[in-house]
Protein backbone atom coordinates (compact mmCIF):
# COMPACT_ATOMS: atom_id res chain seq x y z
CA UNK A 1 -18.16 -48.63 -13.43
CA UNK A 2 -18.93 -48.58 -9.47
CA UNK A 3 -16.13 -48.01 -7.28
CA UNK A 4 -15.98 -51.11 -4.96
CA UNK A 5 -17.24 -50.19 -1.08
CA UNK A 6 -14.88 -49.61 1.38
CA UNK A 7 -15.00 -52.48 3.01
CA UNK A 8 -14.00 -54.32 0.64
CA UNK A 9 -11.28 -52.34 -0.46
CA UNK A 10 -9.91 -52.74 3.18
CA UNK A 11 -10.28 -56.47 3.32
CA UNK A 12 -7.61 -57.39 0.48
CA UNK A 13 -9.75 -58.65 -1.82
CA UNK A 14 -8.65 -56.67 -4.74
CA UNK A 15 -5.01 -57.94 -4.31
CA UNK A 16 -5.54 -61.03 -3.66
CA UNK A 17 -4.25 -63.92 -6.37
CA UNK A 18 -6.83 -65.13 -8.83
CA UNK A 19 -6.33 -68.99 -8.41
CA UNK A 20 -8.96 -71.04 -5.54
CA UNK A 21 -9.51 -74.26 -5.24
CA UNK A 22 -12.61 -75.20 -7.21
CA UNK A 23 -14.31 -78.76 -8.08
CA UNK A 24 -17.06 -77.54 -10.16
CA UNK A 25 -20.49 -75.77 -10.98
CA UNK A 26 -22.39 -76.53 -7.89
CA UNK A 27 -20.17 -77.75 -5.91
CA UNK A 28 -19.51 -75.02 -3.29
CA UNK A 29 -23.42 -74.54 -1.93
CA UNK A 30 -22.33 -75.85 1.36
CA UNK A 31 -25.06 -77.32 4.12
CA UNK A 32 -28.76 -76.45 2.87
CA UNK A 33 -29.81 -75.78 6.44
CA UNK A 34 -29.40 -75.90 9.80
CA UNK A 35 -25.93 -73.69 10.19
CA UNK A 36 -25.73 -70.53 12.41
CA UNK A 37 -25.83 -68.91 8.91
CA UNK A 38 -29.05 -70.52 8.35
CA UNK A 39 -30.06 -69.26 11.41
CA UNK A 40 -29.32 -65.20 11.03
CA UNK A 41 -30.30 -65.31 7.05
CA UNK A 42 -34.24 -66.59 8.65
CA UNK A 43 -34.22 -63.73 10.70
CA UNK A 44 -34.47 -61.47 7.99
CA UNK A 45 -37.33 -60.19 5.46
CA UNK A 46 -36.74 -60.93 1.70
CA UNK A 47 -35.66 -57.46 0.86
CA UNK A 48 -33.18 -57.80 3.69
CA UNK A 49 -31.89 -61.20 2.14
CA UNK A 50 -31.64 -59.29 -2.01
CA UNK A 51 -29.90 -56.39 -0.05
CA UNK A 52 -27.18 -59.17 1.67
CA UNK A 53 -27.19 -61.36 -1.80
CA UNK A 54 -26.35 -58.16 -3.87
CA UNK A 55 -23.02 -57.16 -1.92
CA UNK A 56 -22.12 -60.33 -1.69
CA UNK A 57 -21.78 -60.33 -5.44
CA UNK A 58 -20.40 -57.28 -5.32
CA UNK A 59 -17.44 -59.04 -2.89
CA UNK A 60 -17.07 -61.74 -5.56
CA UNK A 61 -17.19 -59.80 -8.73
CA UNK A 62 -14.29 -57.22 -6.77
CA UNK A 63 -12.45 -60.35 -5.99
CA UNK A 64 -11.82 -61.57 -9.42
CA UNK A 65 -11.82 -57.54 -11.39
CA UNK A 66 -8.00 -58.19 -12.64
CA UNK A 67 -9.09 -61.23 -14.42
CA UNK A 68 -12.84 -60.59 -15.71
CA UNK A 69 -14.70 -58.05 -16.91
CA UNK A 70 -16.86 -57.33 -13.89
CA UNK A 71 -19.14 -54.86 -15.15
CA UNK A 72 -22.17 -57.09 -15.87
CA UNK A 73 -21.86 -59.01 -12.79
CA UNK A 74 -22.45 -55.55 -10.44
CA UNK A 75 -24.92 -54.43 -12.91
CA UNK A 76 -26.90 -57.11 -12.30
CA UNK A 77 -26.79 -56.64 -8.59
CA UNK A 78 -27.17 -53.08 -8.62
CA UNK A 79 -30.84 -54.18 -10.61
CA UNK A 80 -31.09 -56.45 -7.58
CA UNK A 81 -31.34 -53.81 -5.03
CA UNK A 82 -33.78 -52.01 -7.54
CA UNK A 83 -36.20 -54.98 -7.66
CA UNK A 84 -36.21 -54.30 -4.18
CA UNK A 85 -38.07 -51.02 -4.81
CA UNK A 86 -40.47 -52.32 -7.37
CA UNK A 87 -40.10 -55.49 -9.40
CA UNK A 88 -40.72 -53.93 -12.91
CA UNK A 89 -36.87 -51.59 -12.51
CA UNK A 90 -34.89 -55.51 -13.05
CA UNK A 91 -34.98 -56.58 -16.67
CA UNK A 92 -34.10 -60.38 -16.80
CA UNK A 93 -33.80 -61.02 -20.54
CA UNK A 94 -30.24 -60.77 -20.79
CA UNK A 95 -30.01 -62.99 -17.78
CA UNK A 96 -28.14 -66.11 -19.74
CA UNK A 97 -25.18 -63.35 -20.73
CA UNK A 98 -23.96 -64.10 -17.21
CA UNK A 99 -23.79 -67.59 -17.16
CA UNK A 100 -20.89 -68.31 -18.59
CA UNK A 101 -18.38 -72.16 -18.06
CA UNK A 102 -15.44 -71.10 -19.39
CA UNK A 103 -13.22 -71.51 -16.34
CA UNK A 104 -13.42 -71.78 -12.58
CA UNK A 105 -13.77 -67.89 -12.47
CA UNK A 106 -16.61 -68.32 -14.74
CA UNK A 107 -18.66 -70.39 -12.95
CA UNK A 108 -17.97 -68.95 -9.55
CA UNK A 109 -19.56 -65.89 -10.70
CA UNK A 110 -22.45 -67.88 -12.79
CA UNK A 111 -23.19 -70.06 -9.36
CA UNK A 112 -23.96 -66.75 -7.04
CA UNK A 113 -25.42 -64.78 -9.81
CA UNK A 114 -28.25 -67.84 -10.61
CA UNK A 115 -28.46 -68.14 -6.67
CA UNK A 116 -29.09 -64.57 -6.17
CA UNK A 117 -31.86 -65.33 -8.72
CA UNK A 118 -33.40 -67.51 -7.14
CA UNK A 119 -33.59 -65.86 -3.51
CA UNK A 120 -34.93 -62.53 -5.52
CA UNK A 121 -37.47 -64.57 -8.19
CA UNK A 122 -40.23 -62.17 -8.69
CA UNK A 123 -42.82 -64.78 -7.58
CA UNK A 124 -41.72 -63.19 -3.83
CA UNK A 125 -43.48 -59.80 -4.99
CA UNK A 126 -46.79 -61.92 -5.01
CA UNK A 127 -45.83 -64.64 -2.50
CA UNK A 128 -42.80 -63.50 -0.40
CA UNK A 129 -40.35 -65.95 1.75
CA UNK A 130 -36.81 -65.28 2.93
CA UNK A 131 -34.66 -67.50 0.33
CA UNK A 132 -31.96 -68.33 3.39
CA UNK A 133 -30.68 -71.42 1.74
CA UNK A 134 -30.33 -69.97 -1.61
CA UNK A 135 -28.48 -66.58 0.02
CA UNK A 136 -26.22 -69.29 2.29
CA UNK A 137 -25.23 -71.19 -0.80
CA UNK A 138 -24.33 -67.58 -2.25
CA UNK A 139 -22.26 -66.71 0.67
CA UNK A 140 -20.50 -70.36 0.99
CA UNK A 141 -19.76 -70.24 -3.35
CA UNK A 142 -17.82 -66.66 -2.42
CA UNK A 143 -15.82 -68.19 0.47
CA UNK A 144 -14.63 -70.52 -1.64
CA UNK A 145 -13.11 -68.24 -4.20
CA UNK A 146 -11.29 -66.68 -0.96
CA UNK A 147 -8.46 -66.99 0.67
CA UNK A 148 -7.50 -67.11 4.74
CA UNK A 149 -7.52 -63.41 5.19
CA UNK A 150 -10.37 -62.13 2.89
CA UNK A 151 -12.62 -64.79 4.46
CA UNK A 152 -11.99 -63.73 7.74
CA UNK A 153 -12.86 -60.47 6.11
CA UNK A 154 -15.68 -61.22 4.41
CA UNK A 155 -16.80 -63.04 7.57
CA UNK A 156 -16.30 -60.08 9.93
CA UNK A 157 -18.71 -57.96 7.55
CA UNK A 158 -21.12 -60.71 7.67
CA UNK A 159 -20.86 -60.52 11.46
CA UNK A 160 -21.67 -57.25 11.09
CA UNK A 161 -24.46 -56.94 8.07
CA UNK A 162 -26.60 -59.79 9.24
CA UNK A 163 -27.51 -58.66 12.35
CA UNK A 164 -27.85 -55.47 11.22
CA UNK A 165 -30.15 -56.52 8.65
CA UNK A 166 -32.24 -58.49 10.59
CA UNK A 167 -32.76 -55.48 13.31
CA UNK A 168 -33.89 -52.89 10.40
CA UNK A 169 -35.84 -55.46 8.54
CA UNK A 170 -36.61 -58.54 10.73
CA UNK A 171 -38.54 -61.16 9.56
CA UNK A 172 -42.06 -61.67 11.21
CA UNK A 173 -41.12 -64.25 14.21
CA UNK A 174 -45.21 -65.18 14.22
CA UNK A 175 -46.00 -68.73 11.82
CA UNK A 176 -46.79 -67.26 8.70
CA UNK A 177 -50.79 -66.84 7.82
CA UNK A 178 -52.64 -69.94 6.27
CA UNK A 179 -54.37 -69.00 2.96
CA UNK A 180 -57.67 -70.35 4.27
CA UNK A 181 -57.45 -68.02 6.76
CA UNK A 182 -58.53 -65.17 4.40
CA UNK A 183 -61.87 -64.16 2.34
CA UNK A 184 -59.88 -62.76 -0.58
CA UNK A 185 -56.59 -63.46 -2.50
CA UNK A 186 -55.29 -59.98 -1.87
CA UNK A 187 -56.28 -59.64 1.71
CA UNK A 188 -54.14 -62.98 1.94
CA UNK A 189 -51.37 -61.05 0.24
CA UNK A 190 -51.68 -57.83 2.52
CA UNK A 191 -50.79 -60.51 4.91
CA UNK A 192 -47.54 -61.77 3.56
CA UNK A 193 -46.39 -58.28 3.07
CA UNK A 194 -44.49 -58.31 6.45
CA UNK A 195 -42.53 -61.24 4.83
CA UNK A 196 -41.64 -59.29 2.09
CA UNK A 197 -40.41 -56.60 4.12
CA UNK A 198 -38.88 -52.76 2.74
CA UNK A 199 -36.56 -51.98 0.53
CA UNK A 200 -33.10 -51.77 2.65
CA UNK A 201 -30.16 -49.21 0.70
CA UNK A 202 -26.60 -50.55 0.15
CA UNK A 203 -25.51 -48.15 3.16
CA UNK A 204 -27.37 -49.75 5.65
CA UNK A 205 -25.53 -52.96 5.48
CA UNK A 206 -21.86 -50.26 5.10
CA UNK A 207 -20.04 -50.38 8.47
CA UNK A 208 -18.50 -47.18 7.54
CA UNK A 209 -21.41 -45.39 6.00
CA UNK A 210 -22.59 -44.52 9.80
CA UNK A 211 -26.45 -45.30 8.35
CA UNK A 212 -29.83 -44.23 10.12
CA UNK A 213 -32.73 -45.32 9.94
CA UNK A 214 -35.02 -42.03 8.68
CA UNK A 215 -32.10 -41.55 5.64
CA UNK A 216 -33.50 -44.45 4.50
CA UNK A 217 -35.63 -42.50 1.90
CA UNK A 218 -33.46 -40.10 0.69
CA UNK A 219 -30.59 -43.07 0.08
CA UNK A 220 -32.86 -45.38 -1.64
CA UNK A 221 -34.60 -41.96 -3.86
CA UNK A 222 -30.74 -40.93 -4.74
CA UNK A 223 -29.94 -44.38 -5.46
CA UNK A 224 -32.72 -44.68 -8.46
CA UNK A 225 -31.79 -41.59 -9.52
CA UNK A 226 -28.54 -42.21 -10.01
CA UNK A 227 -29.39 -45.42 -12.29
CA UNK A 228 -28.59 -45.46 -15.94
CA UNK A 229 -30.88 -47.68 -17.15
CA UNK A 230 -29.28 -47.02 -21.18
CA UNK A 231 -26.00 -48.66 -20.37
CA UNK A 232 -27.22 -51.42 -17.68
CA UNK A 233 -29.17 -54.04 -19.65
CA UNK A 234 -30.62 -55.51 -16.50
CA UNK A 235 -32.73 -52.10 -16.06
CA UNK A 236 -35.83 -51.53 -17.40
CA UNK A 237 -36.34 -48.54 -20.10
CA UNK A 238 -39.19 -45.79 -18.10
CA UNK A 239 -41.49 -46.42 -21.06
CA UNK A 240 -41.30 -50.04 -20.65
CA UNK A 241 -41.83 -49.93 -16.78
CA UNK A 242 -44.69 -48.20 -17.64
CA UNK A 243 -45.99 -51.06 -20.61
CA UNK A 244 -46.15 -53.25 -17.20
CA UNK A 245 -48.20 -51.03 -15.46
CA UNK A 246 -45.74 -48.94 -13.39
CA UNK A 247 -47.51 -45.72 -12.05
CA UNK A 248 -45.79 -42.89 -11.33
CA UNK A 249 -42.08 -41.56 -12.89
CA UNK A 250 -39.66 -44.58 -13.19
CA UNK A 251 -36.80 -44.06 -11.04
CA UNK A 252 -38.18 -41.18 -8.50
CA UNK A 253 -39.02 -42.65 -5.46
């Protein structure tokens, strides 16, 4: 298993008691729009949203690792920030293993995993849009599960990762194109791709991972490499990326 990032390990979170106040499955979404959050989650591309939604499960699975076993929850965000590279690398069929209403804990975890679902559905490949609400919900369901210090904690990274995101993956600030506008379907989807944005590595969004720009490459190539799709069952197998028309070797960039 992963070793949790260092910011995280700095901000408490892995010593901090398991109990939170919790009213239900749901119930912790917080305002669907219209919240500075709102406002720095639209300023960034879908890829930059997956990379934000990913570590933010990462910060929730950390917070609870004495109580659960974890290990599905960041295996299902580490096939997050491979969807980001091509759709085929996530493999969703084992998706209902992680929804699970045993506890508080339980559906926590099941909330921001169904949410981070949602704002990475791989409809966005084909039609992309920046799923704020969906990532805000995400981010409100893990501040819940906090207390006072790690939420300041969480909340100074966030002060830190959205920004960031938004400057090396910004969202198009022009009214996105009409379909009408366009001869063909795919010259209407060459449009979009701006929406959709690049694939944006784990490090970028690291305050202490001192992250440029051109490593972007080489991080994202070393991260698929480093993947081991036979013990996490939301990665594809190479042979069947390639049964759904991936080209190329599965996980070389």
């Amino acid at each position: 298993m992963q070793t949790p990032a260092s910011y995280i390990q700095q901000s408490g979170v892995l010593e901090a008691p398991p109990r939170f106040p919790w009213k239900g499955k749901g119930m912790h979404y917080g305002p669907e729009q219209g919240t500075k959050l709102h406002d720095a989650l639209e300023k960034i591309t879908t890829c930059g949203i997956a990379t934000v939604a990913a570590l933010v499960v990462e910060w929730l699975a950390w917070r609870f690792h004495a109580s659960k076993d974890i290990e599905k929850y960041l295996q299902y965000a580490e096939g997050t920030l491979a969807w980001e590279i091509d759709l085929r690398y996530r493999d969703e069929s084992k998706f209902d293993s992680l929804m699970v209403d045993d506890d508080p804990i339980d559906q926590a975890l099941g909330d921001a995993i169904a949410l981070v679902r949602t704002a990475t559905d791989d409809r966005l490949w084909t039609y992309p849009a920046a799923h704020a609400p969906s990532c805000a919900a995400l981010i409100s369901t893990t501040k819940q599960t906090l207390p006072d210090k790690q939420k300041k904690a969480l909340a100074s990274w966030l002060d830190f990762a959205l920004p960031r995101a938004a400057k090396l993956t910004p969202a198009p600030r022009k009214q996105r194109p009409m379909r009408h506008h366009f001869d063909t379907k795919e010259a209407y989807q060459e449009a979009l791709r701006p929406i959709f944005g690049s694939a944006l590595p784990r490090e970028a969004l690291d305050p202490d991972a001192g992250y440029k720009p051109e490593q972007r490459e080489e991080l994202l190539s070393r991260f698929l490499e480093n993947l081991n799709w036979k013990k996490n069952p939301f990665l594809r197998s190479p042979d069947g990326m390639k049964k759904l028309g991936f080209k190329g070797k599965p996980y070389k960039l």
